[in-house]
Protein backbone atom coordinates (compact mmCIF):
# COMPACT_ATOMS: atom_id res chain seq x y z
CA UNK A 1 0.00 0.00 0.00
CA UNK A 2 2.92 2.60 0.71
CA UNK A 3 4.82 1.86 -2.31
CA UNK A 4 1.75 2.30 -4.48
CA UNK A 5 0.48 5.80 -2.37
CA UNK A 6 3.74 7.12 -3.18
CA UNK A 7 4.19 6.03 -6.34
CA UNK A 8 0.81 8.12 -6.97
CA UNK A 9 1.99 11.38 -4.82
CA UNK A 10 -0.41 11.05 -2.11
CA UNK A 11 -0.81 11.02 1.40
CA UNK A 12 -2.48 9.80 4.45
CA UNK A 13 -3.78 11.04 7.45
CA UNK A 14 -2.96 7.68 8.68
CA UNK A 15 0.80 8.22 8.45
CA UNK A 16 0.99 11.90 8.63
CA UNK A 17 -0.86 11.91 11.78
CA UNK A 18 1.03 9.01 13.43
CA UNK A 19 -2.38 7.32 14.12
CA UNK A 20 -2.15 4.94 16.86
CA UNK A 21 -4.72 1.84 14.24
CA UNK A 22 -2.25 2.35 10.91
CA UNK A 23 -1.09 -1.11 11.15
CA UNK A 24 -4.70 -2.82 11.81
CA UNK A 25 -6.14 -0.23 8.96
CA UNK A 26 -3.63 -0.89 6.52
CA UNK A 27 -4.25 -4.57 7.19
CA UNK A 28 -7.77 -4.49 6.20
CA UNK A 29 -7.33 -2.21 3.32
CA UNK A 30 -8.58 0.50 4.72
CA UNK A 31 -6.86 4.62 4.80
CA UNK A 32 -8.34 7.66 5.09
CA UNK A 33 -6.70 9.99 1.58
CA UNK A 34 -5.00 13.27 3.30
CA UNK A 35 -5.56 15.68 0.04
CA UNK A 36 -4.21 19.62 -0.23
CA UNK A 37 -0.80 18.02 -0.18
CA UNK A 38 1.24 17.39 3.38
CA UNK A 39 1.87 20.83 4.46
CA UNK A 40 -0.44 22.66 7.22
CA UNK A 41 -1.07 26.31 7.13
CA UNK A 42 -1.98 25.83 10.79
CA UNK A 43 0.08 24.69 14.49
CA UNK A 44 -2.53 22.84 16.15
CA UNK A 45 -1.02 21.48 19.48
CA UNK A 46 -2.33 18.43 19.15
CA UNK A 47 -1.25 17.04 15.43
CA UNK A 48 1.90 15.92 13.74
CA UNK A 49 0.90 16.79 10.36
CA UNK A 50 3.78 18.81 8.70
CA UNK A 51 3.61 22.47 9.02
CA UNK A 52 4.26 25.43 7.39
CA UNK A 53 3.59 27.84 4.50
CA UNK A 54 3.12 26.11 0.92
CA UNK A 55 2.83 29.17 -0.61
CA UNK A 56 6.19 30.27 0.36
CA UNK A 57 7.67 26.94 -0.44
CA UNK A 58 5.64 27.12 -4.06
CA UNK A 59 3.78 24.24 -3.41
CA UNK A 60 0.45 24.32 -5.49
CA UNK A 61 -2.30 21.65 -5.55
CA UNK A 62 -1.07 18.35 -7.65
CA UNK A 63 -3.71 18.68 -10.44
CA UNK A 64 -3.77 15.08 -10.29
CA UNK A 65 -4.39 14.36 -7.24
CA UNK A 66 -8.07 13.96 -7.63
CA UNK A 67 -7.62 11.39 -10.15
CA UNK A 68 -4.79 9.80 -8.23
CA UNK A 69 -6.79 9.11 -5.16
CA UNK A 70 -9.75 7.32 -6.97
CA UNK A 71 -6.98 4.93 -8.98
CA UNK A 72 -6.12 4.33 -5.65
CA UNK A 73 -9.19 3.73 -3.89
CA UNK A 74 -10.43 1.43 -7.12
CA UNK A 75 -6.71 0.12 -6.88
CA UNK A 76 -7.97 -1.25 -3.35
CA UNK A 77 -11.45 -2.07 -4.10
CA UNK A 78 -12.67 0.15 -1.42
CA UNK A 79 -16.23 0.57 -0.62
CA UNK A 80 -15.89 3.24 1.63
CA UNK A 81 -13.90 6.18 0.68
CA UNK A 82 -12.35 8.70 3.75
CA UNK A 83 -11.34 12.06 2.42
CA UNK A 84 -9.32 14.42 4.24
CA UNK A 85 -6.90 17.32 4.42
CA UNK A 86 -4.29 19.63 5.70
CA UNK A 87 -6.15 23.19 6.40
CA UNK A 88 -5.00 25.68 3.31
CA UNK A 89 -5.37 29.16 4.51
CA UNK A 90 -3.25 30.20 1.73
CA UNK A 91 -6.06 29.41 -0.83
CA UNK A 92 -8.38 31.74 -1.78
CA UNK A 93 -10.92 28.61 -1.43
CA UNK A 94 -9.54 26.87 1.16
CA UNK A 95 -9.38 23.90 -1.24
CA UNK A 96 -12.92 23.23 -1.37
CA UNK A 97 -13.42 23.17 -5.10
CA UNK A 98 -10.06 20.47 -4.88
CA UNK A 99 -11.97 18.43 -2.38
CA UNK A 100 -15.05 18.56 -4.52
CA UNK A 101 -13.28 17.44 -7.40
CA UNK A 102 -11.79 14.52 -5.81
CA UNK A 103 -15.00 13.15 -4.45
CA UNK A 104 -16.27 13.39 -8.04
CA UNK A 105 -13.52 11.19 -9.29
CA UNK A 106 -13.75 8.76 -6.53
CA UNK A 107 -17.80 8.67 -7.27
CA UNK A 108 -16.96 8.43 -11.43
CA UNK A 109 -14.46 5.87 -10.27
CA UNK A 110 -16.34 3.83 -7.67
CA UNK A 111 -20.24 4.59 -8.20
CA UNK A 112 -21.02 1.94 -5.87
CA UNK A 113 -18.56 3.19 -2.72
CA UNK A 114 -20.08 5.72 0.27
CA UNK A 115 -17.96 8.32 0.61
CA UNK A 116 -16.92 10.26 3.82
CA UNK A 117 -15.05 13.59 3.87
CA UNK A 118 -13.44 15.10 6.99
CA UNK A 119 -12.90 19.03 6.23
CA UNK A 120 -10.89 21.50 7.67
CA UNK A 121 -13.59 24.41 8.97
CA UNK A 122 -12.47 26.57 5.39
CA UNK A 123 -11.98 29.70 7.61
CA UNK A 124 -15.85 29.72 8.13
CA UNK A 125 -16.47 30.53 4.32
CA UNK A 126 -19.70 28.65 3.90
CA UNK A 127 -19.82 29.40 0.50
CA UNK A 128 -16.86 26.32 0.83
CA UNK A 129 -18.39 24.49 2.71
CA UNK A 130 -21.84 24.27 0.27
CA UNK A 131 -19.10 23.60 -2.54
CA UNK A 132 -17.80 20.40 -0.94
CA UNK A 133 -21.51 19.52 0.21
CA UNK A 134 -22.67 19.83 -3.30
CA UNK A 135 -20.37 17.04 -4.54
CA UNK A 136 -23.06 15.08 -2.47
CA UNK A 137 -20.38 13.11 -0.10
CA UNK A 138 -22.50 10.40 2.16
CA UNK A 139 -21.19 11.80 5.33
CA UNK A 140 -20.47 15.11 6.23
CA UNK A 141 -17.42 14.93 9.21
CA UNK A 142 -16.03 18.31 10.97
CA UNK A 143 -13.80 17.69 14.36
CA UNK A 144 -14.30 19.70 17.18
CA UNK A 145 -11.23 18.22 18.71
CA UNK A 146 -11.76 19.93 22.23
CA UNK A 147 -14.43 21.80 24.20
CA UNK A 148 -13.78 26.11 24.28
CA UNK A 149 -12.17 26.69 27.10
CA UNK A 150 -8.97 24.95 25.88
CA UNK A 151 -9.02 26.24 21.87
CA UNK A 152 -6.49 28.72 22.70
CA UNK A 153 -4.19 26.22 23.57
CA UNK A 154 -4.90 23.57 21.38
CA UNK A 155 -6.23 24.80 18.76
CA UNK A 156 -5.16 28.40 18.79
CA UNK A 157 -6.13 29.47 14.90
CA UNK A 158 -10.03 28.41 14.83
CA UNK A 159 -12.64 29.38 16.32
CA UNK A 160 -15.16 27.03 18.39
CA UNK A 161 -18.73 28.62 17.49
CA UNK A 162 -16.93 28.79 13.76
CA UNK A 163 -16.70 25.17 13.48
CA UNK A 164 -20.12 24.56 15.17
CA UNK A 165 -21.42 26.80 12.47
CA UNK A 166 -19.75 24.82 9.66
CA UNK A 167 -21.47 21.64 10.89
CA UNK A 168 -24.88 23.37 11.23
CA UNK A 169 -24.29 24.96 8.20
CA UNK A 170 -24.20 21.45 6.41
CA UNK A 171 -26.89 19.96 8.00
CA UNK A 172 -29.20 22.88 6.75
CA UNK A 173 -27.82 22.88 3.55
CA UNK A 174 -28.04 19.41 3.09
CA UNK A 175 -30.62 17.39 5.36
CA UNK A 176 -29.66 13.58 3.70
CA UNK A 177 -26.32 13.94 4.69
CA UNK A 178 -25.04 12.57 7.80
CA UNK A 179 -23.12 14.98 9.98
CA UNK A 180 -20.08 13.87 11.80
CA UNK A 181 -17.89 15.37 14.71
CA UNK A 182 -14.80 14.16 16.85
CA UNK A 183 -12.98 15.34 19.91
CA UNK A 184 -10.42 14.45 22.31
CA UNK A 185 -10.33 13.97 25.75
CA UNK A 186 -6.92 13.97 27.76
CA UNK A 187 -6.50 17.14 27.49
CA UNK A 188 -7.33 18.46 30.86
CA UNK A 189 -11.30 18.91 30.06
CA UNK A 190 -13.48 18.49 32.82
CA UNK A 191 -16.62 15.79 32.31
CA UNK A 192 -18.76 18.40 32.75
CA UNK A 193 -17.17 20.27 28.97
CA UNK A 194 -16.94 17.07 27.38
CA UNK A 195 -20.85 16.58 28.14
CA UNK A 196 -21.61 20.63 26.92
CA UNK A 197 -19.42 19.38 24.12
CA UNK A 198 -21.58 16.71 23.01
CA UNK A 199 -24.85 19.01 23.83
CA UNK A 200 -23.46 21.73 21.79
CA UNK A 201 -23.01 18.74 18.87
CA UNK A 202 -26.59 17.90 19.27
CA UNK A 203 -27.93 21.46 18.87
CA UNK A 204 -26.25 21.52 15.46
CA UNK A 205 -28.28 18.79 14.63
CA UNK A 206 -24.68 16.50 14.46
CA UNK A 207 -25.69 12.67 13.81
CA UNK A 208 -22.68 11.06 14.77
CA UNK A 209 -19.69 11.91 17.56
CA UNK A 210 -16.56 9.99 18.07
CA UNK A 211 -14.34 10.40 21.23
CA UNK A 212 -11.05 8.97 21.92
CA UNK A 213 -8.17 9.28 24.01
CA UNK A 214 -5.22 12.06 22.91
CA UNK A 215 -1.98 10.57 22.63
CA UNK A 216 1.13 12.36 22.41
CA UNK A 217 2.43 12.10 18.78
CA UNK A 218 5.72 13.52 19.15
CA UNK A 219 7.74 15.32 21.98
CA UNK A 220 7.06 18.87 20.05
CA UNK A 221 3.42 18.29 20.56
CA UNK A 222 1.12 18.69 24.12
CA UNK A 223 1.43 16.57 26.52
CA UNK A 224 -1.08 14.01 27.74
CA UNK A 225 -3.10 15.44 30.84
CA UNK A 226 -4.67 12.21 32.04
CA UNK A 227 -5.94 9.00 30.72
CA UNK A 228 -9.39 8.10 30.59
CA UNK A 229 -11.01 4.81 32.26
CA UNK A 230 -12.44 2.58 29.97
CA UNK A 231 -15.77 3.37 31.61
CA UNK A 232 -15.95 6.64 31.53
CA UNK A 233 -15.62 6.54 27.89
CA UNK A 234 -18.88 4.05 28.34
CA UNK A 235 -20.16 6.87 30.68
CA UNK A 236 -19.91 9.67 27.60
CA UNK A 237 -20.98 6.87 25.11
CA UNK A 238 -24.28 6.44 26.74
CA UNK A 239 -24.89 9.84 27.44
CA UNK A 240 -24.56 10.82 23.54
CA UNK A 241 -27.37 8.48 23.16
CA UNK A 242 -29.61 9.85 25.42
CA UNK A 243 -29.51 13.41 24.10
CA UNK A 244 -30.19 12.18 19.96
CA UNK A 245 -27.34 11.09 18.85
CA UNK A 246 -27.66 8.46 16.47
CA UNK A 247 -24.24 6.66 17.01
CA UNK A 248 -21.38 7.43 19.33
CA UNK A 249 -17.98 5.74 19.28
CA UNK A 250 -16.19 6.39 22.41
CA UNK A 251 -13.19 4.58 23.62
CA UNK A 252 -9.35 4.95 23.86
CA UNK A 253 -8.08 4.13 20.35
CA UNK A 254 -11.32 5.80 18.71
CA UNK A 255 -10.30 8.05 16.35
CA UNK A 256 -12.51 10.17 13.81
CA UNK A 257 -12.26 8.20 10.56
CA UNK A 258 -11.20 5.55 12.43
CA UNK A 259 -14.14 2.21 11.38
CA UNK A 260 -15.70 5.01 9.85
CA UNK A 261 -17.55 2.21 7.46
CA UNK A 262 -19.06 0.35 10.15
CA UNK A 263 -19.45 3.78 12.32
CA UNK A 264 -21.96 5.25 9.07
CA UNK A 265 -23.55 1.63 8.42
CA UNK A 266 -24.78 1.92 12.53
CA UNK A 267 -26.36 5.34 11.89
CA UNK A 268 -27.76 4.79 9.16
CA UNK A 269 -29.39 1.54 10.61
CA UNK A 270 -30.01 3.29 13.38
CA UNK A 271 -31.87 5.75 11.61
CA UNK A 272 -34.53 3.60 9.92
């Protein structure tokens, strides 16, 4: 799988990201596509991902990139596609027309595959945000990452009630789409935020939250405030449920796209 990712010029969150599941993923076929290229316009405290200015390094968008991801997708007969990407400030569109190119070669390519994406919040441009919607992805997916009162510090360049407005945004712009959020806890939120958190989900009409532990990437990044019992991830699980929510995956190695196929099948059963 790496040899033929690279041989194509593209990334993945899986390995950018240092996810914790890369090996059990990669087993089963499975990777979420990290599009935009590998270079971050942001420093979120919390990620890995490479950062920096692309701009000033002349780094445009791969033009085939779109193409390159659906050979690879049909290369590994996925049926569930995970789009992602690097936030790109530096783009007049934030990269939404990109993204919504790519999902329309992965649909041309795979008209049979469901197909996530997991933005970046586009800088709250909504007109974005309706661009990548009206590619008509199956799942809608915007992270929170954290509860307010600990943006500044780990995420210090967005805005909370921004990205709560991009996931509103999509569920009132497109009502069959399921919405999708994830967050972190470790980070030295109380259980009290992490529940406000997943009310705060609920009133923008979010379908689907996914909670899992933060682990410390690399020494540059935060540091791990506490680790979470097994039951208390049970605790937040349950909870979800009983405010609307019509799947929550909570646990330690939970991670946004992370099972994402069996995570949308759930809701989606759930719902009828």
């Amino acid at each position: 799988m790496k040899t033929e990712l690279r041989r194509l010029n593209l990334h993945t969150v899986c390995e950018s990201a240092r996810c914790p599941n890369i090996h059990e993923c990669f087993h089963r076929g499975a990777a979420t596509f990290m599009i935009l290229g590998n270079l971050c316009t942001r420093g979120c405290g919390f990620c890995s991902v490479p950062k920096g200015s692309p701009a000033k390094q002349e780094m445009g968008l791969d033009p085939q990139e779109p193409a390159n991801v659906a050979r690879m997708a049909a290369l590994m007969n996925l049926r569930y596609v995970v789009i992602t990407s690097v936030n790109r400030d530096d783009l007049e569109d934030g990269g939404s027309r990109h993204f919504t190119e790519t999902v329309h070669q992965v649909k041309r390519r795979l008209p049979n595959a469901r197909v996530e994406v997991l933005t970046p919040d586009f800088c709250g441009d909504l007109e974005a945000v309706a661009c990548v919607l009206d590619a008509a992805p199956h799942v809608f997916n915007h992270n929170m990452e954290t509860g307010p009162r600990l943006y500044r510090r780990v995420r210090p360049q967005a805005d909370y009630q921004q990205s709560l407005g991009v996931l509103a945004f999509a569920k009132r712009h497109r009502p069959d789409v399921l919405t999708k959020s994830g967050f972190m806890v470790g980070l030295g939120e109380t259980e009290d935020e992490v529940r406000a958190l997943l009310r705060d989900l609920r009133r923008a009409d979010v379908d689907v939250a996914t909670i899992g532990q933060y682990l410390q990437p690399t020494r540059r990044n935060l540091p791990v405030v506490e680790y979470i019992e097994p039951d208390l991830f049970d605790s937040y699980r349950e909870y979800g449920l009983s405010i609307g929510f019509k799947m929550v995956f909570s646990g330690p190695l939970v991670r946004s796209s992370y099972m994402a196929d069996h995570v949308s099948q759930q809701a989606h059963v759930t719902t009828r």
